[in-house]
PDB file of N, CA and C in Angstrom:
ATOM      1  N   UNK A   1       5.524 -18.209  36.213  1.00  0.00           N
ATOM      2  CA  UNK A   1       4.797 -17.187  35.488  1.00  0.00           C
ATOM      3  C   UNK A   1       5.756 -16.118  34.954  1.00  0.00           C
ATOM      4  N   UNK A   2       6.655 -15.641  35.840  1.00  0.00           N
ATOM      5  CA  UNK A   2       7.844 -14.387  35.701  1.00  0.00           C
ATOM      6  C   UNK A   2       8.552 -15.252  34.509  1.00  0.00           C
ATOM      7  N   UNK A   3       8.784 -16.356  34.412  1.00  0.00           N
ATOM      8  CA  UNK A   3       9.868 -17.119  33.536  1.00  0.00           C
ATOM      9  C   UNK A   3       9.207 -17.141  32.436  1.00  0.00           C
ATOM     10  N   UNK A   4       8.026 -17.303  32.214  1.00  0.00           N
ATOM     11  CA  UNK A   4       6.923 -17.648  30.840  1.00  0.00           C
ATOM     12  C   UNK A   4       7.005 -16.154  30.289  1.00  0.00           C
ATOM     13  N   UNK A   5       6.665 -15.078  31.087  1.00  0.00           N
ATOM     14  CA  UNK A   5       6.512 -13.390  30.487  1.00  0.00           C
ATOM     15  C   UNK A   5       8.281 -13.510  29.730  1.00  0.00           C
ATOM     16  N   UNK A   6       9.280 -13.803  30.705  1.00  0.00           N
ATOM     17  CA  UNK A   6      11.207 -13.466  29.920  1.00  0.00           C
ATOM     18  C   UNK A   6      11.062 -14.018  29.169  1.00  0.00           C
ATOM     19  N   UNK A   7      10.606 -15.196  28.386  1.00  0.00           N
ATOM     20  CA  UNK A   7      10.356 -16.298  27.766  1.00  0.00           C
ATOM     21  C   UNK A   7      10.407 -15.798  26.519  1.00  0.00           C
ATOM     22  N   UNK A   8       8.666 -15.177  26.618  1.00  0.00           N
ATOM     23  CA  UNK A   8       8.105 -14.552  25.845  1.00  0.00           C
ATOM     24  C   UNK A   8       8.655 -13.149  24.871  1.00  0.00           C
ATOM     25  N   UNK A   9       9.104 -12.602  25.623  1.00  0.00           N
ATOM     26  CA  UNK A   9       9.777 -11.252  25.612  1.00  0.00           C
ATOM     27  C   UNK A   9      11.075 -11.150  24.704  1.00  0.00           C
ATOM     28  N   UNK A  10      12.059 -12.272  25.693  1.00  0.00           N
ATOM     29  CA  UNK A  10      13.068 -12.881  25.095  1.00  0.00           C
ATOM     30  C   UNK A  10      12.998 -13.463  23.541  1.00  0.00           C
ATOM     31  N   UNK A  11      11.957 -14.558  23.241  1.00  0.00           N
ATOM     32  CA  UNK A  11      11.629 -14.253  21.939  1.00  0.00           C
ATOM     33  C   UNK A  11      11.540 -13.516  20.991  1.00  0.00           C
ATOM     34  N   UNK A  12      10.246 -12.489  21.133  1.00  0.00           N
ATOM     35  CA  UNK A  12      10.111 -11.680  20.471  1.00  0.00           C
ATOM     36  C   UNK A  12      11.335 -10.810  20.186  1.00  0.00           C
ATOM     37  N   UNK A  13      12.643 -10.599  21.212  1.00  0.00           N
ATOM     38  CA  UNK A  13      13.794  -9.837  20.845  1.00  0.00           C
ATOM     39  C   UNK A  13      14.107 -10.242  19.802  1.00  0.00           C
ATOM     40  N   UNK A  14      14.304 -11.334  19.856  1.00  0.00           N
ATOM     41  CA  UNK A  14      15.064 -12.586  18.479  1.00  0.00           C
ATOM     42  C   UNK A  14      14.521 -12.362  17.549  1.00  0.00           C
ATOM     43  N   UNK A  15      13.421 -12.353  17.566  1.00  0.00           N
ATOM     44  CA  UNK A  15      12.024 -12.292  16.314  1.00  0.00           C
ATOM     45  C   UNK A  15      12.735 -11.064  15.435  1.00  0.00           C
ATOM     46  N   UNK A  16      12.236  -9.975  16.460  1.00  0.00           N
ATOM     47  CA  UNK A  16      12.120  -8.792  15.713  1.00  0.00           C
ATOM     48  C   UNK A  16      13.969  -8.086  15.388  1.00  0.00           C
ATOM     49  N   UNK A  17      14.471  -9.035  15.898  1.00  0.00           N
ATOM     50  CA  UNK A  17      16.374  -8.937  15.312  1.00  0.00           C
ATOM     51  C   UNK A  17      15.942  -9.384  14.268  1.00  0.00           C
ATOM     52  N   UNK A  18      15.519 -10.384  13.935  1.00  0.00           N
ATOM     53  CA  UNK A  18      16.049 -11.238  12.808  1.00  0.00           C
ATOM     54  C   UNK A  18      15.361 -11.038  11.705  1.00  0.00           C
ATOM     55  N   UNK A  19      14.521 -10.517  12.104  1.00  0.00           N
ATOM     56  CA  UNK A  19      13.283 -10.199  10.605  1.00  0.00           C
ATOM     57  C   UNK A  19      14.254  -8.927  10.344  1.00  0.00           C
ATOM     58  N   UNK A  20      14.770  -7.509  11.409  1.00  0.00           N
ATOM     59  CA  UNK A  20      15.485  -6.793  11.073  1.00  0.00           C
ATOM     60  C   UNK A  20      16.747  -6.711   9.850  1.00  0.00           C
ATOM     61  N   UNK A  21      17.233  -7.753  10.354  1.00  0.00           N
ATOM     62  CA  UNK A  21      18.479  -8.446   9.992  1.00  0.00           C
ATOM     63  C   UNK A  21      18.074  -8.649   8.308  1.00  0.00           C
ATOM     64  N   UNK A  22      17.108  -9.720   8.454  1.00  0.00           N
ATOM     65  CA  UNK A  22      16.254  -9.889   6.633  1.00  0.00           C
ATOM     66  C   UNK A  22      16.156  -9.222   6.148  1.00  0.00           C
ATOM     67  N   UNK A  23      15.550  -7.991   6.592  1.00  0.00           N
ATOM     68  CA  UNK A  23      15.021  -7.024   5.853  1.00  0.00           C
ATOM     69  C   UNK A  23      16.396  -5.850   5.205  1.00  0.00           C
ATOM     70  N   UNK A  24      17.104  -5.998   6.161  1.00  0.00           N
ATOM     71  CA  UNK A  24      18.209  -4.607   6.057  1.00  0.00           C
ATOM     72  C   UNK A  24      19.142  -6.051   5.229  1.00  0.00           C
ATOM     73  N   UNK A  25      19.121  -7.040   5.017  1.00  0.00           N
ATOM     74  CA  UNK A  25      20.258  -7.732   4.317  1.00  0.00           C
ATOM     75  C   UNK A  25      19.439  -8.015   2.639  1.00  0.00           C
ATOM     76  N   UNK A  26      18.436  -7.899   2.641  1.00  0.00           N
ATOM     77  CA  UNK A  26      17.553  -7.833   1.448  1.00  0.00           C
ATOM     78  C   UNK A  26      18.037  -6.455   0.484  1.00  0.00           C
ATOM     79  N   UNK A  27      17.626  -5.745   1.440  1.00  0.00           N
ATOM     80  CA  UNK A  27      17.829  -4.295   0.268  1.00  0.00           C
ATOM     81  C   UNK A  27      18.182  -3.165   1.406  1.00  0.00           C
ATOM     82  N   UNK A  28      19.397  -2.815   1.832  1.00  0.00           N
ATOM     83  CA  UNK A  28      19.855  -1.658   2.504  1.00  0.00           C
ATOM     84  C   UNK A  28      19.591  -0.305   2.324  1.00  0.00           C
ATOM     85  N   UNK A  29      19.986  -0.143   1.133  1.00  0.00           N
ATOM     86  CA  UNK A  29      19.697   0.775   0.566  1.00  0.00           C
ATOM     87  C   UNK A  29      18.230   1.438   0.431  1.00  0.00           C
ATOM     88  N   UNK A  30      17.165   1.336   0.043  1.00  0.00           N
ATOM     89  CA  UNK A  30      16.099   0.768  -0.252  1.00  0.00           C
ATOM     90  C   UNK A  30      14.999   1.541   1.255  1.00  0.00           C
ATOM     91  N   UNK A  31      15.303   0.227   2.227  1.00  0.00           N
ATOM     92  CA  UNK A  31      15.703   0.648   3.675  1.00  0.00           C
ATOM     93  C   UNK A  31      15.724   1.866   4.467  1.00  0.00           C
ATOM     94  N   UNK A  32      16.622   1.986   3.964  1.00  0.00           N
ATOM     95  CA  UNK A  32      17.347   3.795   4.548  1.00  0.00           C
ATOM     96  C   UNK A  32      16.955   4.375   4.284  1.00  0.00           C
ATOM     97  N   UNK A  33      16.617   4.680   2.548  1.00  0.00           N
ATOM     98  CA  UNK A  33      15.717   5.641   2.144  1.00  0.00           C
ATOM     99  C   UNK A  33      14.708   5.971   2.890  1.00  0.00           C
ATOM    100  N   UNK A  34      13.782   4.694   2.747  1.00  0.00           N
ATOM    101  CA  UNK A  34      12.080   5.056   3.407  1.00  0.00           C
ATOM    102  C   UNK A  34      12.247   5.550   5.075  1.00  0.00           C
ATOM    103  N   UNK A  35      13.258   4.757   5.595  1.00  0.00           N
ATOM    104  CA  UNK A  35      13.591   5.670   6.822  1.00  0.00           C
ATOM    105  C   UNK A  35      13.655   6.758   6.970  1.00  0.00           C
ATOM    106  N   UNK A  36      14.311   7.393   5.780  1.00  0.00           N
ATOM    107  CA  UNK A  36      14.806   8.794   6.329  1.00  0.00           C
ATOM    108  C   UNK A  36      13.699   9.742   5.599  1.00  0.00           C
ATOM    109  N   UNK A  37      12.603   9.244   4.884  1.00  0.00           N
ATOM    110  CA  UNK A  37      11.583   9.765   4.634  1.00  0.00           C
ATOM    111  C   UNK A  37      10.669  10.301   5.291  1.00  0.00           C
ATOM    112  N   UNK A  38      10.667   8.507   5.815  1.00  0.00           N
ATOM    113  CA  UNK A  38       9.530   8.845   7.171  1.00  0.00           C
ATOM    114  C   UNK A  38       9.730   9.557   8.337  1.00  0.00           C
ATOM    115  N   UNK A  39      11.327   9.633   8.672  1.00  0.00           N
ATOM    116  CA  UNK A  39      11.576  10.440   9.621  1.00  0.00           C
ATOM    117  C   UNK A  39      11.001  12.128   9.883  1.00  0.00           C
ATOM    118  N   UNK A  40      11.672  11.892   8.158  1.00  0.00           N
ATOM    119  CA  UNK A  40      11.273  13.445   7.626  1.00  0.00           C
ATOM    120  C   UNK A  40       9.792  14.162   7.842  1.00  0.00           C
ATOM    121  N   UNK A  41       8.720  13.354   7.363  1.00  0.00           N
ATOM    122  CA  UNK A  41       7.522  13.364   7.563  1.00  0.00           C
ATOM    123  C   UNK A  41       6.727  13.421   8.974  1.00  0.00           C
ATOM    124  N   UNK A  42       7.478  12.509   9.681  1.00  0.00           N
ATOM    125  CA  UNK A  42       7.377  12.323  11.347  1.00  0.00           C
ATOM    126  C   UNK A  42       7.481  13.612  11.662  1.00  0.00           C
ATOM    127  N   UNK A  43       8.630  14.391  11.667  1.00  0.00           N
ATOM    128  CA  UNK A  43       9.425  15.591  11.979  1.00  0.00           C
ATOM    129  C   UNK A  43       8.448  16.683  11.815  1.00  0.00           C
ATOM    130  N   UNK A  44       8.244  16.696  10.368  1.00  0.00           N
ATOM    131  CA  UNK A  44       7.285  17.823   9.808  1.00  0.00           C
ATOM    132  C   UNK A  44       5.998  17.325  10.544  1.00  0.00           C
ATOM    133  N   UNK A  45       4.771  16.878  10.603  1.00  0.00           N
ATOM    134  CA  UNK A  45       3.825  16.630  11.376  1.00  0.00           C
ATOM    135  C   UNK A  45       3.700  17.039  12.892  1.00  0.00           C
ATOM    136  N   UNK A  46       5.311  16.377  13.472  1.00  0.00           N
ATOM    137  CA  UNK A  46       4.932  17.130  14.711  1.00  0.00           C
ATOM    138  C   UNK A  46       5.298  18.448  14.912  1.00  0.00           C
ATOM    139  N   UNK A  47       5.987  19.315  14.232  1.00  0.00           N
ATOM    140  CA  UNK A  47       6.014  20.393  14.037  1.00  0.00           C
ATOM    141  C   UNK A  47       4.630  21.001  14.229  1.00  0.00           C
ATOM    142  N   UNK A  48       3.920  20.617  13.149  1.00  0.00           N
ATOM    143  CA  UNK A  48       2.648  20.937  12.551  1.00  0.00           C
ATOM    144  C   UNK A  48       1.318  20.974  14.020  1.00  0.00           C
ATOM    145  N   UNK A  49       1.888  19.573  14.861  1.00  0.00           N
ATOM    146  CA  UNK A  49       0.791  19.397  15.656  1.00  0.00           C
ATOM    147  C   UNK A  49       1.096  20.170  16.844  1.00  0.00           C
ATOM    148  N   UNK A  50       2.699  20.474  16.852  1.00  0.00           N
ATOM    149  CA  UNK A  50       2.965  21.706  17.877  1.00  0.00           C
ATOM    150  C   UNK A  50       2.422  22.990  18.151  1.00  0.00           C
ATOM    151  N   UNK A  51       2.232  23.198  16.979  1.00  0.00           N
ATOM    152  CA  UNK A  51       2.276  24.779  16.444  1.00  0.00           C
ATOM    153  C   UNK A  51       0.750  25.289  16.572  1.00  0.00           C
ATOM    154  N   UNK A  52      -0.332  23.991  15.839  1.00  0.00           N
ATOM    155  CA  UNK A  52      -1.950  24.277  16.689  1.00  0.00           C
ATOM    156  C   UNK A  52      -1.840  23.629  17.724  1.00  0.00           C
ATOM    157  N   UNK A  53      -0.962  23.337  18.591  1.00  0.00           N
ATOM    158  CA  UNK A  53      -1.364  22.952  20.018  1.00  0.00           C
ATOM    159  C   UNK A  53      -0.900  24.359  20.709  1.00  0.00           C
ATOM    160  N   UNK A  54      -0.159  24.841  20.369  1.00  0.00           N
ATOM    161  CA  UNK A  54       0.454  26.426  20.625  1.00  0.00           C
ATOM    162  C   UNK A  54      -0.567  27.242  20.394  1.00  0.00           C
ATOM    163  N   UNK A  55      -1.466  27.184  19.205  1.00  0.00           N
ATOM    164  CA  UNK A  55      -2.390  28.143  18.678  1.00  0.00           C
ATOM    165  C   UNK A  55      -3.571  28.192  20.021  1.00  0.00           C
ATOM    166  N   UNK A  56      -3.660  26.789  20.274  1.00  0.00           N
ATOM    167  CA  UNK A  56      -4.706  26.688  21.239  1.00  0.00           C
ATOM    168  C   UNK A  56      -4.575  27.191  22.585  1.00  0.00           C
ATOM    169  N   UNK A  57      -3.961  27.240  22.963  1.00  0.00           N
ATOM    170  CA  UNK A  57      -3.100  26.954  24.324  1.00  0.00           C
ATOM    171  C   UNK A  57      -3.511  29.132  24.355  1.00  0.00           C
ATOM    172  N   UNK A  58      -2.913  29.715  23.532  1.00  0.00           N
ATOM    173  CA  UNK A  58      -2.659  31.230  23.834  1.00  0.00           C
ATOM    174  C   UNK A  58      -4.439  31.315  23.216  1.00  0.00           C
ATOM    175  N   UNK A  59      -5.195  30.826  22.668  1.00  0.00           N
ATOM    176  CA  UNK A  59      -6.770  31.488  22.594  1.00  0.00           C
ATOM    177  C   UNK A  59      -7.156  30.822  23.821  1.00  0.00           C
TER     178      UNK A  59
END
């Protein structure tokens, strides 16, 4: 059962390397961008969800 779950797991590492791998050997550039977009966006939001969780917290 323990060997079927590493199995499994172990796969999916491979999987999600290699689609990585595709994707960043497709268009790098491209890539990076939307990364560092979304980061950006990520960033700003939780800012955002900090700041009324702060609001709440002191009413």
């Amino acid at each position: 059962m323990q060997r079927d779950s590493r199995e499994r797991i172990g796969i999916a590492v491979m999987l999600a390397l290699a689609i990585g791998l595709a994707i960043a050997w497709s268009n790098p550039v491209a890539r990076f961008k939307a990364d560092l977009r979304a980061d950006a966006k990520g960033f700003a939001f939780s800012l955002e969800y900090a700041a009324r969780q702060l609001e709440n917290v002191r009413h």
